[in-house]
PDB file of N, CA and C in Angstrom:
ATOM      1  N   UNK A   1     -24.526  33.803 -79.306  1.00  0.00           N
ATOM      2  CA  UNK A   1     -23.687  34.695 -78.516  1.00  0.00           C
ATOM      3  C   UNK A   1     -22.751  35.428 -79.465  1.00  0.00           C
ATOM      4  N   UNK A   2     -22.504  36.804 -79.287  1.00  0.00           N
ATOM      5  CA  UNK A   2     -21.973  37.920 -80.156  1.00  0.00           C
ATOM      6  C   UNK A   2     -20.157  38.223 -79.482  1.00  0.00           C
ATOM      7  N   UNK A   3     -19.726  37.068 -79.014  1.00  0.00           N
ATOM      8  CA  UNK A   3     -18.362  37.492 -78.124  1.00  0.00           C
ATOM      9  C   UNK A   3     -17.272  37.624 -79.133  1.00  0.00           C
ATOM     10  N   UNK A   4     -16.750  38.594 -78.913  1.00  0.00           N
ATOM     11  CA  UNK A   4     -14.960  38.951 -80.204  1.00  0.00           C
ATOM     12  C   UNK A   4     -14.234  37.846 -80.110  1.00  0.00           C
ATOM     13  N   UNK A   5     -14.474  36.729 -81.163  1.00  0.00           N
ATOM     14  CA  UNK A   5     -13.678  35.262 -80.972  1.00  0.00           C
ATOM     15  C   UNK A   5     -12.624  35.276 -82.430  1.00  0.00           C
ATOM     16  N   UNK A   6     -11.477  35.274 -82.231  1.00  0.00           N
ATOM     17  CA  UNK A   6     -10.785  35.292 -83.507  1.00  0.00           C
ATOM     18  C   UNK A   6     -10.157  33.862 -83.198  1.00  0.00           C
ATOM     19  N   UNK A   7     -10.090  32.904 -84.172  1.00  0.00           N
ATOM     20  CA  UNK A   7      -9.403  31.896 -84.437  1.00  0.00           C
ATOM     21  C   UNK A   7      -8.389  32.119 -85.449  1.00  0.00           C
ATOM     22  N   UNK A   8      -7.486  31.118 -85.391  1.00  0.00           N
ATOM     23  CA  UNK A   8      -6.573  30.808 -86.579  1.00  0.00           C
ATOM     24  C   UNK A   8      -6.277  29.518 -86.638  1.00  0.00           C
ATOM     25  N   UNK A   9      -6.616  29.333 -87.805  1.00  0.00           N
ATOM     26  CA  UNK A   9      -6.847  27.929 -87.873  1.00  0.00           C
ATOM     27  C   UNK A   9      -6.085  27.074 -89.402  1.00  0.00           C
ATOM     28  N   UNK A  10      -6.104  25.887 -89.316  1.00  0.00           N
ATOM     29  CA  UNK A  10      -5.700  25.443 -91.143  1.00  0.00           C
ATOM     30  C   UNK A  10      -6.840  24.253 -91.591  1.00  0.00           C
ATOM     31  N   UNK A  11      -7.654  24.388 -92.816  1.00  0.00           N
ATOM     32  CA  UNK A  11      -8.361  23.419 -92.991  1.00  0.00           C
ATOM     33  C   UNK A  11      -8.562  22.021 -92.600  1.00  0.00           C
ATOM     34  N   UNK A  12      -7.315  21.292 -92.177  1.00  0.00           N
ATOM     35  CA  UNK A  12      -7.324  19.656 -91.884  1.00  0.00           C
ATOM     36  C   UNK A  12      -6.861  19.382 -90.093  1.00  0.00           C
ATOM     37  N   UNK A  13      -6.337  20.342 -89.930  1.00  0.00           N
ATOM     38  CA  UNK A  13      -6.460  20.396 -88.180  1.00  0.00           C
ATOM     39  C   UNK A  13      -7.479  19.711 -87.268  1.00  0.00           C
ATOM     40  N   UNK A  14      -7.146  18.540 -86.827  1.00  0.00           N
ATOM     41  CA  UNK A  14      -8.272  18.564 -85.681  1.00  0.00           C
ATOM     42  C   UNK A  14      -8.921  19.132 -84.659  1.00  0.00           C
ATOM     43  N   UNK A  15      -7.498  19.552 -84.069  1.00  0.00           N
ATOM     44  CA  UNK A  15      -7.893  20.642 -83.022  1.00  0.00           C
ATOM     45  C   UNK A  15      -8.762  21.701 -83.135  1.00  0.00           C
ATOM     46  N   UNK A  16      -8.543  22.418 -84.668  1.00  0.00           N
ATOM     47  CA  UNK A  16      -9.208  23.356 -85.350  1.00  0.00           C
ATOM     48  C   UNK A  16     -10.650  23.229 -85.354  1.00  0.00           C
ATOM     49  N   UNK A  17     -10.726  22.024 -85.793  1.00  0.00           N
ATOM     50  CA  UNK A  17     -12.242  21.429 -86.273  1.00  0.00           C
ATOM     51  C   UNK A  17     -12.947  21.437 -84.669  1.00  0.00           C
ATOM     52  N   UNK A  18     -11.973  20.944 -83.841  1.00  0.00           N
ATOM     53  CA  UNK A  18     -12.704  20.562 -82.262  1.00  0.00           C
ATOM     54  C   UNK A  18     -13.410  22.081 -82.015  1.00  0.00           C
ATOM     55  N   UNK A  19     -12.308  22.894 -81.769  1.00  0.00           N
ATOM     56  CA  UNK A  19     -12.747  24.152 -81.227  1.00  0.00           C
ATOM     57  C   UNK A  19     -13.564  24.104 -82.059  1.00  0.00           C
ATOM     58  N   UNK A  20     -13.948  24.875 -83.310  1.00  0.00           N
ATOM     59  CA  UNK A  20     -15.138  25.071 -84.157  1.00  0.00           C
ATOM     60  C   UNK A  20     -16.005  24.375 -83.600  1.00  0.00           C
ATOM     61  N   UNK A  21     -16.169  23.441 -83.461  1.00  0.00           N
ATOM     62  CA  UNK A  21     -17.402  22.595 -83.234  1.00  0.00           C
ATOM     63  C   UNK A  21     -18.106  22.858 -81.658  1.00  0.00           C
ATOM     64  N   UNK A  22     -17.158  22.758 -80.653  1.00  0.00           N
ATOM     65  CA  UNK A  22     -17.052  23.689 -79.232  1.00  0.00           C
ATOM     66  C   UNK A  22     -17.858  25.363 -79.204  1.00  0.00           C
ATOM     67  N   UNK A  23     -17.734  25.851 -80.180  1.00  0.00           N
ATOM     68  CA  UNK A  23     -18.033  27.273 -79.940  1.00  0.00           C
ATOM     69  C   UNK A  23     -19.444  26.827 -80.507  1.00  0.00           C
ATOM     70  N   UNK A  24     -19.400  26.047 -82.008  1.00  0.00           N
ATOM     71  CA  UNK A  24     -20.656  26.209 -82.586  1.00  0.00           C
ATOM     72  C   UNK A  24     -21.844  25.705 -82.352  1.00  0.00           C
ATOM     73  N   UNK A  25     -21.324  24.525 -80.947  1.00  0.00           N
ATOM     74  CA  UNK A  25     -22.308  23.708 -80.145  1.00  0.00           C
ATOM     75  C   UNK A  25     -22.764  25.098 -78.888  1.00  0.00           C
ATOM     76  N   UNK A  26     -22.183  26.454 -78.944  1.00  0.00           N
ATOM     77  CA  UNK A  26     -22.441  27.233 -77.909  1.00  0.00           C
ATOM     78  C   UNK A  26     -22.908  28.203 -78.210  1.00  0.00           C
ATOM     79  N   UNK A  27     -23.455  27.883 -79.731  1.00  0.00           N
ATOM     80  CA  UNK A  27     -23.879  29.047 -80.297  1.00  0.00           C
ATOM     81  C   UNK A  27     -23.096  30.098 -80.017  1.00  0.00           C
ATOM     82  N   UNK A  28     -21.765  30.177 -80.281  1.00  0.00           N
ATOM     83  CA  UNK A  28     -20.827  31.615 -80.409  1.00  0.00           C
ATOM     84  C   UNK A  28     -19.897  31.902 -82.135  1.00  0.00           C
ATOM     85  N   UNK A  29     -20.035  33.175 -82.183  1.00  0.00           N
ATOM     86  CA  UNK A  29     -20.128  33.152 -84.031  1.00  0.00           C
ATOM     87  C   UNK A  29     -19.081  33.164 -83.582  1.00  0.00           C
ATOM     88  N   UNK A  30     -17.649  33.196 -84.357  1.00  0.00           N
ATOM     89  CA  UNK A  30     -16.738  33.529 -84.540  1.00  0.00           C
ATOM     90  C   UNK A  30     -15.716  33.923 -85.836  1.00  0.00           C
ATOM     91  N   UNK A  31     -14.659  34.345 -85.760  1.00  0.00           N
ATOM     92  CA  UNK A  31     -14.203  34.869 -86.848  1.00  0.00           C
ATOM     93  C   UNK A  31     -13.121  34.118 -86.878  1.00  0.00           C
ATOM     94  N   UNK A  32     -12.578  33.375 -88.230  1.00  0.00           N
ATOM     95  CA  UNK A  32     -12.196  32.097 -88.452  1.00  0.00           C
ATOM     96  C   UNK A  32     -11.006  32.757 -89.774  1.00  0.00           C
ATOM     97  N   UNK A  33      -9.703  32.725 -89.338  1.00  0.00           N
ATOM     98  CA  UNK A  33      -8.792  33.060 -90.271  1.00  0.00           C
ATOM     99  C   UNK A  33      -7.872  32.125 -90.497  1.00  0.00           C
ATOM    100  N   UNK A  34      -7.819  31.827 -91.955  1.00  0.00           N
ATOM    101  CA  UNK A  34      -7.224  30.489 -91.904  1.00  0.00           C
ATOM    102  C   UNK A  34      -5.732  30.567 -92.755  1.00  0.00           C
ATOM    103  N   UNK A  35      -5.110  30.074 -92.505  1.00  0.00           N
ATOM    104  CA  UNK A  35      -3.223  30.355 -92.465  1.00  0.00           C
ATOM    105  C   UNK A  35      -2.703  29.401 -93.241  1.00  0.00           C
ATOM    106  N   UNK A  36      -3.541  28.638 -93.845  1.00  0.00           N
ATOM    107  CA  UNK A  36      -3.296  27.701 -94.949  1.00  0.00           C
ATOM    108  C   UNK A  36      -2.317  27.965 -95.937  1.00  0.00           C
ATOM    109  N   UNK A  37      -1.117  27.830 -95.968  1.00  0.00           N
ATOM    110  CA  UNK A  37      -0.356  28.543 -97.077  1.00  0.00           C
ATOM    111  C   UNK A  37      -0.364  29.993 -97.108  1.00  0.00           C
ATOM    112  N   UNK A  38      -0.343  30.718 -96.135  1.00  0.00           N
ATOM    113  CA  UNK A  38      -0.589  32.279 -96.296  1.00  0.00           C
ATOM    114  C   UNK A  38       0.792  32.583 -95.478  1.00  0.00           C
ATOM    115  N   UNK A  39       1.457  32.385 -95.569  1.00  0.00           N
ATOM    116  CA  UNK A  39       2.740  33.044 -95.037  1.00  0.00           C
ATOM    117  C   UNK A  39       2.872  33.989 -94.027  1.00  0.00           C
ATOM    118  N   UNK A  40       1.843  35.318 -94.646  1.00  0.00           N
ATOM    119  CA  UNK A  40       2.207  36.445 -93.835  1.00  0.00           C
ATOM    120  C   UNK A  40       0.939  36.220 -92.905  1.00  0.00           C
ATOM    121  N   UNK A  41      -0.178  35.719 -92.800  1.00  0.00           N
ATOM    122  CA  UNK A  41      -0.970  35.416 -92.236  1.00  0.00           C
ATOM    123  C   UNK A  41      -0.802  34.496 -90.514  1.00  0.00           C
ATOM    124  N   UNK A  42       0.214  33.484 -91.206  1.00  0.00           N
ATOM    125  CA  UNK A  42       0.801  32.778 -90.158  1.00  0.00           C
ATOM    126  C   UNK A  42       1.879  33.409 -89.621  1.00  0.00           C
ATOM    127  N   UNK A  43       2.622  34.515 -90.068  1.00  0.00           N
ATOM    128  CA  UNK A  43       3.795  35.197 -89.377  1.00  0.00           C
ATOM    129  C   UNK A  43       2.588  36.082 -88.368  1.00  0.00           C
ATOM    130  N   UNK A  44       1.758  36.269 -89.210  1.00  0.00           N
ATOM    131  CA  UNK A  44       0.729  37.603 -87.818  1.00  0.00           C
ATOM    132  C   UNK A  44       0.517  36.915 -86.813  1.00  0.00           C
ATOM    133  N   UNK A  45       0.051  35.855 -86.638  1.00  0.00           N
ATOM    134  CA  UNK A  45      -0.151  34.506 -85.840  1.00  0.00           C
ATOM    135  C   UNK A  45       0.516  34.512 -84.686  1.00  0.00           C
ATOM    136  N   UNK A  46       1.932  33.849 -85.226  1.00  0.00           N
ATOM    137  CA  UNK A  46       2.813  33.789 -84.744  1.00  0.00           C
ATOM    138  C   UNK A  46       3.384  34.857 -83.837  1.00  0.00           C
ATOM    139  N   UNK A  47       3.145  36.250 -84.279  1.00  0.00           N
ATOM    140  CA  UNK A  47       3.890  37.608 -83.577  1.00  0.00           C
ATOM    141  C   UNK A  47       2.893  37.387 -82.385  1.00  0.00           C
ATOM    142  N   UNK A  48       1.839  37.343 -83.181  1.00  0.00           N
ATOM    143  CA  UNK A  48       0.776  37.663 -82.183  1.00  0.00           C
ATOM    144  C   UNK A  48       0.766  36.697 -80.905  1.00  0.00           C
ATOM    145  N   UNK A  49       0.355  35.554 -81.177  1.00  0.00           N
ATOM    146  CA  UNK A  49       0.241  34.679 -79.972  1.00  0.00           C
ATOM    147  C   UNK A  49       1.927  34.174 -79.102  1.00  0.00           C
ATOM    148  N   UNK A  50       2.761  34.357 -79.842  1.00  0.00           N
ATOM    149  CA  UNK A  50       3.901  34.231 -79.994  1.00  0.00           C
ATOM    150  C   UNK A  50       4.099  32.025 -79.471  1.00  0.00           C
ATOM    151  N   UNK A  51       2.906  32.101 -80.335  1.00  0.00           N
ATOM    152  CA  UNK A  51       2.919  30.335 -80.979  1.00  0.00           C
ATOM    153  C   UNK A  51       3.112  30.092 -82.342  1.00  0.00           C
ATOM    154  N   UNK A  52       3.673  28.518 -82.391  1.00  0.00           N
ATOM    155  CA  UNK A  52       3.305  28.433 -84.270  1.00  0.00           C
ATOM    156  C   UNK A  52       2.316  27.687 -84.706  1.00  0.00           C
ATOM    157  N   UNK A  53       1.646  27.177 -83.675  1.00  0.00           N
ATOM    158  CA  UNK A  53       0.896  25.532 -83.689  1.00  0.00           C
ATOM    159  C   UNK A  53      -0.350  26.320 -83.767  1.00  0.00           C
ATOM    160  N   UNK A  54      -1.429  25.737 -84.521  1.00  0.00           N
ATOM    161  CA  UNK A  54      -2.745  26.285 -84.706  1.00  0.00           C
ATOM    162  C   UNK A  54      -3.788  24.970 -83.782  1.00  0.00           C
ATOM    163  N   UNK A  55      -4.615  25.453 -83.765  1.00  0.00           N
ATOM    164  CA  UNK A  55      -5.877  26.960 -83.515  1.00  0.00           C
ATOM    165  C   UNK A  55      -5.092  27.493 -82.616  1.00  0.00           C
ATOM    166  N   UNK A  56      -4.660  28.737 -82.709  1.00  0.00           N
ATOM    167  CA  UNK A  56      -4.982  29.822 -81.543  1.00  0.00           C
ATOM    168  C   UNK A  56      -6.261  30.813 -81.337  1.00  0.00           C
ATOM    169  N   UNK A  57      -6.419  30.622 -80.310  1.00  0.00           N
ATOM    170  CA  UNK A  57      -7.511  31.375 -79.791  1.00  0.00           C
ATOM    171  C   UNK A  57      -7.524  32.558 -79.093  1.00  0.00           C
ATOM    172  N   UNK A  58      -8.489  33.839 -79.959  1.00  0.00           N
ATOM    173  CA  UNK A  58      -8.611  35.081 -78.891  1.00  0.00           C
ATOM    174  C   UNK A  58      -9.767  35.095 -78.259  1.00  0.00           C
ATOM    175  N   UNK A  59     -10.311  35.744 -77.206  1.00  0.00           N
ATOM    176  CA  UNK A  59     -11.417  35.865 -76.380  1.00  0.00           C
ATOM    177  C   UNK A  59     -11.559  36.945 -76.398  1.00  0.00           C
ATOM    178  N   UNK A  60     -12.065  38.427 -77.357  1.00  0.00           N
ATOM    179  CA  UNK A  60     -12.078  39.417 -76.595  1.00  0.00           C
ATOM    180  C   UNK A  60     -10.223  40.069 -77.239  1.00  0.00           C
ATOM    181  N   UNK A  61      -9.702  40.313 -76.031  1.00  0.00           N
ATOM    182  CA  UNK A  61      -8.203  40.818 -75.921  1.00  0.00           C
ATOM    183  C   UNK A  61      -7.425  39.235 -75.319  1.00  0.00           C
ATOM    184  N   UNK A  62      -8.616  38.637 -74.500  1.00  0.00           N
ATOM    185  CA  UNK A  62      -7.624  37.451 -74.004  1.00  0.00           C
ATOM    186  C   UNK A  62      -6.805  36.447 -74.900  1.00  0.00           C
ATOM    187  N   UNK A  63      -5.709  36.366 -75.140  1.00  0.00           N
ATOM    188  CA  UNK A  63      -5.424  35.326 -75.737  1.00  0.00           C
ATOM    189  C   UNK A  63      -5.595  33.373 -74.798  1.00  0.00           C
ATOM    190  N   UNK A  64      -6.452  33.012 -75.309  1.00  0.00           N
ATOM    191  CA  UNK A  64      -6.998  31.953 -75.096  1.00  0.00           C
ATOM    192  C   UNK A  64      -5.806  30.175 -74.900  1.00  0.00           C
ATOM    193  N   UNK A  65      -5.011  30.487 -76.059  1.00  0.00           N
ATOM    194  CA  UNK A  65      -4.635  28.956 -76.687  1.00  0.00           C
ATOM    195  C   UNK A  65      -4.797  28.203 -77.826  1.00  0.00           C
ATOM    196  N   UNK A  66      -4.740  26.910 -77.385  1.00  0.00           N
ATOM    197  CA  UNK A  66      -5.261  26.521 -78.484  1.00  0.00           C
ATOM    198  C   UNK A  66      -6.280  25.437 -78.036  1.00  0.00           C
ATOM    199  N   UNK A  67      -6.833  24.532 -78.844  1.00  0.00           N
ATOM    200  CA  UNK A  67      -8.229  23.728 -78.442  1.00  0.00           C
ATOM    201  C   UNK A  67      -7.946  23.793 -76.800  1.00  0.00           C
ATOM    202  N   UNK A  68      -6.807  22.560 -76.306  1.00  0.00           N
ATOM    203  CA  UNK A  68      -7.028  22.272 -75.059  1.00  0.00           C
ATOM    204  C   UNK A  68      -7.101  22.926 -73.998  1.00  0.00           C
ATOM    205  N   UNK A  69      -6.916  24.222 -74.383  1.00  0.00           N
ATOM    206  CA  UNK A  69      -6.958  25.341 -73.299  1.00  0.00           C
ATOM    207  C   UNK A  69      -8.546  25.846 -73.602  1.00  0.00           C
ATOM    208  N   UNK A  70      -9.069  26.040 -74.425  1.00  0.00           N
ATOM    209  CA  UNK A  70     -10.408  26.271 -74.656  1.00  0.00           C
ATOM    210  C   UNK A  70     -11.284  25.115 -74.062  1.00  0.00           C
ATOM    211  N   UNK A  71     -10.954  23.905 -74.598  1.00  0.00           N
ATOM    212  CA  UNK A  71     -11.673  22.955 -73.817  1.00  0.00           C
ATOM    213  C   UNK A  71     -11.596  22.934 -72.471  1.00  0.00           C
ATOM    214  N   UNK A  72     -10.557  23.418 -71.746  1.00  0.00           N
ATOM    215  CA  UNK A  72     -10.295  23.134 -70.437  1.00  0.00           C
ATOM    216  C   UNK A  72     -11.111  24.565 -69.696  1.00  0.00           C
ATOM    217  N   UNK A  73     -11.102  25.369 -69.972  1.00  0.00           N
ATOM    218  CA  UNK A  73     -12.000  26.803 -70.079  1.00  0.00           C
ATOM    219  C   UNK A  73     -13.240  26.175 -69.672  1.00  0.00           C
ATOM    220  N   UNK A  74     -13.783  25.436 -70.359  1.00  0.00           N
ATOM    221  CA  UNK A  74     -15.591  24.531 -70.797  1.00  0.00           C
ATOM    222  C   UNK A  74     -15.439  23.840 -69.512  1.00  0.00           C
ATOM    223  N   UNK A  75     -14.594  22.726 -69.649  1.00  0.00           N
ATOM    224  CA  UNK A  75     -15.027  22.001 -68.343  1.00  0.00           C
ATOM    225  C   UNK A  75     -14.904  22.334 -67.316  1.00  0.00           C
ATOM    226  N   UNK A  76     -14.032  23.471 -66.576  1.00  0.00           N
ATOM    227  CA  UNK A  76     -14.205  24.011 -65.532  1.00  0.00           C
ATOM    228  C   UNK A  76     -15.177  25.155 -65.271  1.00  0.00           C
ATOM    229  N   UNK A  77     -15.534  25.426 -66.173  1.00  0.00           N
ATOM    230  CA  UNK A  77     -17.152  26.417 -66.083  1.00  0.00           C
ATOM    231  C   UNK A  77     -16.682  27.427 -66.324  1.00  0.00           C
ATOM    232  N   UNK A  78     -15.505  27.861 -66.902  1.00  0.00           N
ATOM    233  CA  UNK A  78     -15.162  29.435 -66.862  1.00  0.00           C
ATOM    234  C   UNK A  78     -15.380  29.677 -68.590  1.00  0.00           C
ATOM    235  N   UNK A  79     -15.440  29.397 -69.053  1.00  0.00           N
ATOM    236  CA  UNK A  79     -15.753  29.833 -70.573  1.00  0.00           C
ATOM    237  C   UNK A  79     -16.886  30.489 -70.921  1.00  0.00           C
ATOM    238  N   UNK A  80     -17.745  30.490 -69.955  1.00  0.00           N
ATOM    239  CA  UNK A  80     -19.205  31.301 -70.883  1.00  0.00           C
ATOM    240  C   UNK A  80     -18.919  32.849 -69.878  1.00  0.00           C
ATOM    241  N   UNK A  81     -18.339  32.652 -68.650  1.00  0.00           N
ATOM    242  CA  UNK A  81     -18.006  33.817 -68.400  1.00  0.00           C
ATOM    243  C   UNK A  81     -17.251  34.585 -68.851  1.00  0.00           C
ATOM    244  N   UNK A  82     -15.888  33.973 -69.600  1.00  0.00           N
ATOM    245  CA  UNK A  82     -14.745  34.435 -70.662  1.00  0.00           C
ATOM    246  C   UNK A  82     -16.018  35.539 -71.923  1.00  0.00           C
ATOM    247  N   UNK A  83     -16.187  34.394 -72.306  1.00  0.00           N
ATOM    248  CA  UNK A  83     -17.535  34.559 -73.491  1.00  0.00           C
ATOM    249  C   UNK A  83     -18.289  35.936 -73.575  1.00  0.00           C
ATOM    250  N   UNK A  84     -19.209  35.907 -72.047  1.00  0.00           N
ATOM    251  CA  UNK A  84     -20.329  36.877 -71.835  1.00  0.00           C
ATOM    252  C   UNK A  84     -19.363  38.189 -71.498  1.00  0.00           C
ATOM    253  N   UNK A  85     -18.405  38.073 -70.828  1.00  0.00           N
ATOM    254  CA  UNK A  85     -17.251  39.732 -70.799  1.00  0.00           C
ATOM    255  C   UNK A  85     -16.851  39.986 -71.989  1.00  0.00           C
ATOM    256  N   UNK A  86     -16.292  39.284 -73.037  1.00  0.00           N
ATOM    257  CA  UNK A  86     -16.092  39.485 -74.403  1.00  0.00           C
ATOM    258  C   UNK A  86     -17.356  40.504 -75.027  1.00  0.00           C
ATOM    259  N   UNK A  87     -18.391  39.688 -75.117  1.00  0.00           N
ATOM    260  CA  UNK A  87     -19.588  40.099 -75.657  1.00  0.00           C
ATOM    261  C   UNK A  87     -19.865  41.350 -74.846  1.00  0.00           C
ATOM    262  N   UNK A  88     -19.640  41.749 -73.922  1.00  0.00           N
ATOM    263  CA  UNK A  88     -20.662  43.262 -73.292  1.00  0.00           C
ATOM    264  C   UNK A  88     -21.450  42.870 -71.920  1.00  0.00           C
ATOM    265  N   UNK A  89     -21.919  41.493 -72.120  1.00  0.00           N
ATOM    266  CA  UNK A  89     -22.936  41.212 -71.435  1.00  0.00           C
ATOM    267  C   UNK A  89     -22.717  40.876 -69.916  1.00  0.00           C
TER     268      UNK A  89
END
């Protein structure tokens, strides 16, 4: 699946790793920016989601969360529809 997924994430995160693993069990690529010591990277983050805690998640334009809001997306069945409007489809 081709849906506009931007993460932000930091290498040792679990949450990070969860989502990743969530999308990549759904076959959805995503684009994975990681804030590891990047200062201005994590200030974009931050403006942006207006969180500090990583993964945040975009869908598209939607801002998502972070894992447990993505996971919670999955188990109530609304995530592949999030997904397939992202993508076009």
């Amino acid at each position: 699946m081709s849906a506009d997924v931007t993460l932000y994430t930091t290498r040792f995160c679990p949450y990070c790793v969860a989502a990743k693993r969530l999308l990549d069990a759904k076959g959805v690529s995503y684009r994975d920016i990681p804030v590891d010591g990047d200062a201005q990277l994590r200030q974009e983050m931050t403006k942006r989601a207006g969180q500090r805690t990583v993964p945040q998640i975009w869908i598209g334009e939607t801002h998502v969360g972070g894992y447990t809001d993505l996971a919670a997306l999955e188990q109530r069945g609304l995530l592949d529809g999030l997904l397939n409007a992202a993508s076009g489809t």
